[in-house]
C-alpha atoms as a PDB file:
ATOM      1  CA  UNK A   1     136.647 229.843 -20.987  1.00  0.00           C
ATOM      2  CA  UNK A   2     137.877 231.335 -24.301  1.00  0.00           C
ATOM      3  CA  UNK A   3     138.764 228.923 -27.247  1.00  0.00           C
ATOM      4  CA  UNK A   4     141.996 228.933 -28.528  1.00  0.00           C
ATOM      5  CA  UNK A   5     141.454 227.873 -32.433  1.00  0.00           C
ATOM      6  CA  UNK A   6     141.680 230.348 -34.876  1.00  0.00           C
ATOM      7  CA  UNK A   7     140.380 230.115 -38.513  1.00  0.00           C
ATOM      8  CA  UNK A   8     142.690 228.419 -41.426  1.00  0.00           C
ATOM      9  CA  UNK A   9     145.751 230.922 -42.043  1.00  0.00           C
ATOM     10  CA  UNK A  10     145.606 232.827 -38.846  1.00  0.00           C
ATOM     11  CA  UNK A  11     148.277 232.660 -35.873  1.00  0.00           C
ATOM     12  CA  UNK A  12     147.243 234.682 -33.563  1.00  0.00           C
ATOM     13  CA  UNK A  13     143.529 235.631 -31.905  1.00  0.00           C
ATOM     14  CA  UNK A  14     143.019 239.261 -30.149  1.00  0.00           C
ATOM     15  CA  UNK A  15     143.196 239.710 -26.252  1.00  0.00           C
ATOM     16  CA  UNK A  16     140.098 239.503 -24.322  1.00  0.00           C
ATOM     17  CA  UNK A  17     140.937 242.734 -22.624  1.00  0.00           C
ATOM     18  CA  UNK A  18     142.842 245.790 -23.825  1.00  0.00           C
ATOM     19  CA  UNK A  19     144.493 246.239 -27.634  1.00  0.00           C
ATOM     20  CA  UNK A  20     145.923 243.438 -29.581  1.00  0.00           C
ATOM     21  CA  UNK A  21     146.797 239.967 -30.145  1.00  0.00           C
ATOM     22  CA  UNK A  22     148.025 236.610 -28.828  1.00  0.00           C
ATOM     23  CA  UNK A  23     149.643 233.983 -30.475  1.00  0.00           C
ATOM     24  CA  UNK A  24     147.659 230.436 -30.752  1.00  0.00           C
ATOM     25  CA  UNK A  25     149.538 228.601 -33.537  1.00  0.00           C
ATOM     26  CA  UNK A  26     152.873 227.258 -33.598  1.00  0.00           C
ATOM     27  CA  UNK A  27     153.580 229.669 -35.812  1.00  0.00           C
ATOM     28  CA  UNK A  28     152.729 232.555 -33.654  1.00  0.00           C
ATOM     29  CA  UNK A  29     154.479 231.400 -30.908  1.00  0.00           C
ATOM     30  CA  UNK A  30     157.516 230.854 -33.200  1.00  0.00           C
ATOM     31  CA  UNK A  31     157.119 234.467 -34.293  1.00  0.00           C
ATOM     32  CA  UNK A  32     156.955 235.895 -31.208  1.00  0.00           C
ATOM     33  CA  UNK A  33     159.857 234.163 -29.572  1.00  0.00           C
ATOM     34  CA  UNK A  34     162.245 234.716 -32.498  1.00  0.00           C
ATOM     35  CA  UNK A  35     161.606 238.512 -31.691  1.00  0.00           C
ATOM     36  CA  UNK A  36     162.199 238.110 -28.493  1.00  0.00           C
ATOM     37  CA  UNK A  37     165.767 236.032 -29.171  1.00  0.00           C
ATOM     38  CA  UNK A  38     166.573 238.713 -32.138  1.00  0.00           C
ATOM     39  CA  UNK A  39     166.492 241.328 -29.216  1.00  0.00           C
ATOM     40  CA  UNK A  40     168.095 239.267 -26.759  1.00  0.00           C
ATOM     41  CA  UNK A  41     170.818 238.903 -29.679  1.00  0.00           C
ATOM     42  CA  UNK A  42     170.963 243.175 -30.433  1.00  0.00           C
ATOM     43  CA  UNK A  43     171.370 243.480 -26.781  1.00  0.00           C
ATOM     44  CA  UNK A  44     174.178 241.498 -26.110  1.00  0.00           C
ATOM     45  CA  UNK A  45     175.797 242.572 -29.160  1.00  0.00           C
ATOM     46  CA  UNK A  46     174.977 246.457 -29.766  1.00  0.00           C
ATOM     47  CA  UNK A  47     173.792 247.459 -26.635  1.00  0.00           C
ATOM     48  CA  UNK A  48     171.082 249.701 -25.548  1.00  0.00           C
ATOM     49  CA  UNK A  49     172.944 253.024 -25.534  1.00  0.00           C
ATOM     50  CA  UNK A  50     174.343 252.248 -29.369  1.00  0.00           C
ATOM     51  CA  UNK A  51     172.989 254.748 -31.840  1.00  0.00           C
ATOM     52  CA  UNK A  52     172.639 251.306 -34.208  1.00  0.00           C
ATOM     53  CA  UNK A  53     170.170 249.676 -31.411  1.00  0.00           C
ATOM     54  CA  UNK A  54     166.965 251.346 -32.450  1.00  0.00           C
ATOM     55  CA  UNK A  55     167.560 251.546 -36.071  1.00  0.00           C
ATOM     56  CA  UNK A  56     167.499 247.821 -35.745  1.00  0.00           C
ATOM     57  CA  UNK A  57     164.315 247.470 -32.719  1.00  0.00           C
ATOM     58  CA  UNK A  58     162.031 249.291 -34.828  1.00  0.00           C
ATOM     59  CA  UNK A  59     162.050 247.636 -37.837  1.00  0.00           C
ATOM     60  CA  UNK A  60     161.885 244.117 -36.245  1.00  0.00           C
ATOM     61  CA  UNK A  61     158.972 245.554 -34.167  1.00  0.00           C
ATOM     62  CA  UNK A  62     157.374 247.021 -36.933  1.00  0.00           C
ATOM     63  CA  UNK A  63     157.487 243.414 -38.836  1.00  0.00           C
ATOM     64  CA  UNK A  64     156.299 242.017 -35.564  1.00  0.00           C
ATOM     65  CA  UNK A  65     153.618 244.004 -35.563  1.00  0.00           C
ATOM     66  CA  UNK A  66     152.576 243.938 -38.791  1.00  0.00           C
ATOM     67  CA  UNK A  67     152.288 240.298 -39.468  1.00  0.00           C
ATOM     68  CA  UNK A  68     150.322 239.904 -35.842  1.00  0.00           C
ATOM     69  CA  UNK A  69     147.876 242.241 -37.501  1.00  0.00           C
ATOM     70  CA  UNK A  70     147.406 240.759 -40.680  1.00  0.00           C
ATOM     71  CA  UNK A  71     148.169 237.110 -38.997  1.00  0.00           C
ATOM     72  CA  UNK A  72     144.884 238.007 -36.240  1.00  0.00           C
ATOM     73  CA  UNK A  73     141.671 236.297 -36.838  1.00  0.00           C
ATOM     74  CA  UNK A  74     139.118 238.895 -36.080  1.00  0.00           C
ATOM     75  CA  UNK A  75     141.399 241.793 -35.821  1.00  0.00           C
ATOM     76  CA  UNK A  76     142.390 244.749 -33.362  1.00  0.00           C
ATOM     77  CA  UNK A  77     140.379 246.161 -31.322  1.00  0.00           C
ATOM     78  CA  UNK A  78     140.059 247.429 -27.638  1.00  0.00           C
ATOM     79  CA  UNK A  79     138.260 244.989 -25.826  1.00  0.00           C
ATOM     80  CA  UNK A  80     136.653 244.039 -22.400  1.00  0.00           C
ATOM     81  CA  UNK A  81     135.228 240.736 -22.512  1.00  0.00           C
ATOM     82  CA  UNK A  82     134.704 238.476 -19.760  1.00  0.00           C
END
């Protein structure tokens, strides 16, 4: 089994298998699912075929993103451990 504790400062740890990170702490779980509300939210009130929609997605996925990188305790990688 794969521990779920991260170092002092970091929220998330990277996937076992494929390219990334998942979230471990409070805090990365709070992350994550206030992206996922914020585009619930741009949904419901933009819409998907709005003009306005992506010029709002990709800077809340690129600040997603980017604080999961620097957030991950060991980094990115592709991986395939068992």
């Amino acid at each position: 089994m794969t521990e779920d504790r991260v170092r002092d400062g970091y929220w998330f740890k990277p996937k076992a298998f494929g390219y990334g990170a998942t979230p471990v702490t409070w805090q990365g779980w709070a992350l994550t699912i206030g992206y996922v509300l914020a585009v619930v939210v741009l949904v419901n009130q933009v819409g998907r075929t709005h003009p306005l929609y992506l010029w709002i997605l990709a800077p809340l996925t690129l600040g997603l993103l980017w604080v999961s990188w620097i957030k991950t305790d060991g980094g990115w990688g592709w991986r395939w451990r068992r």
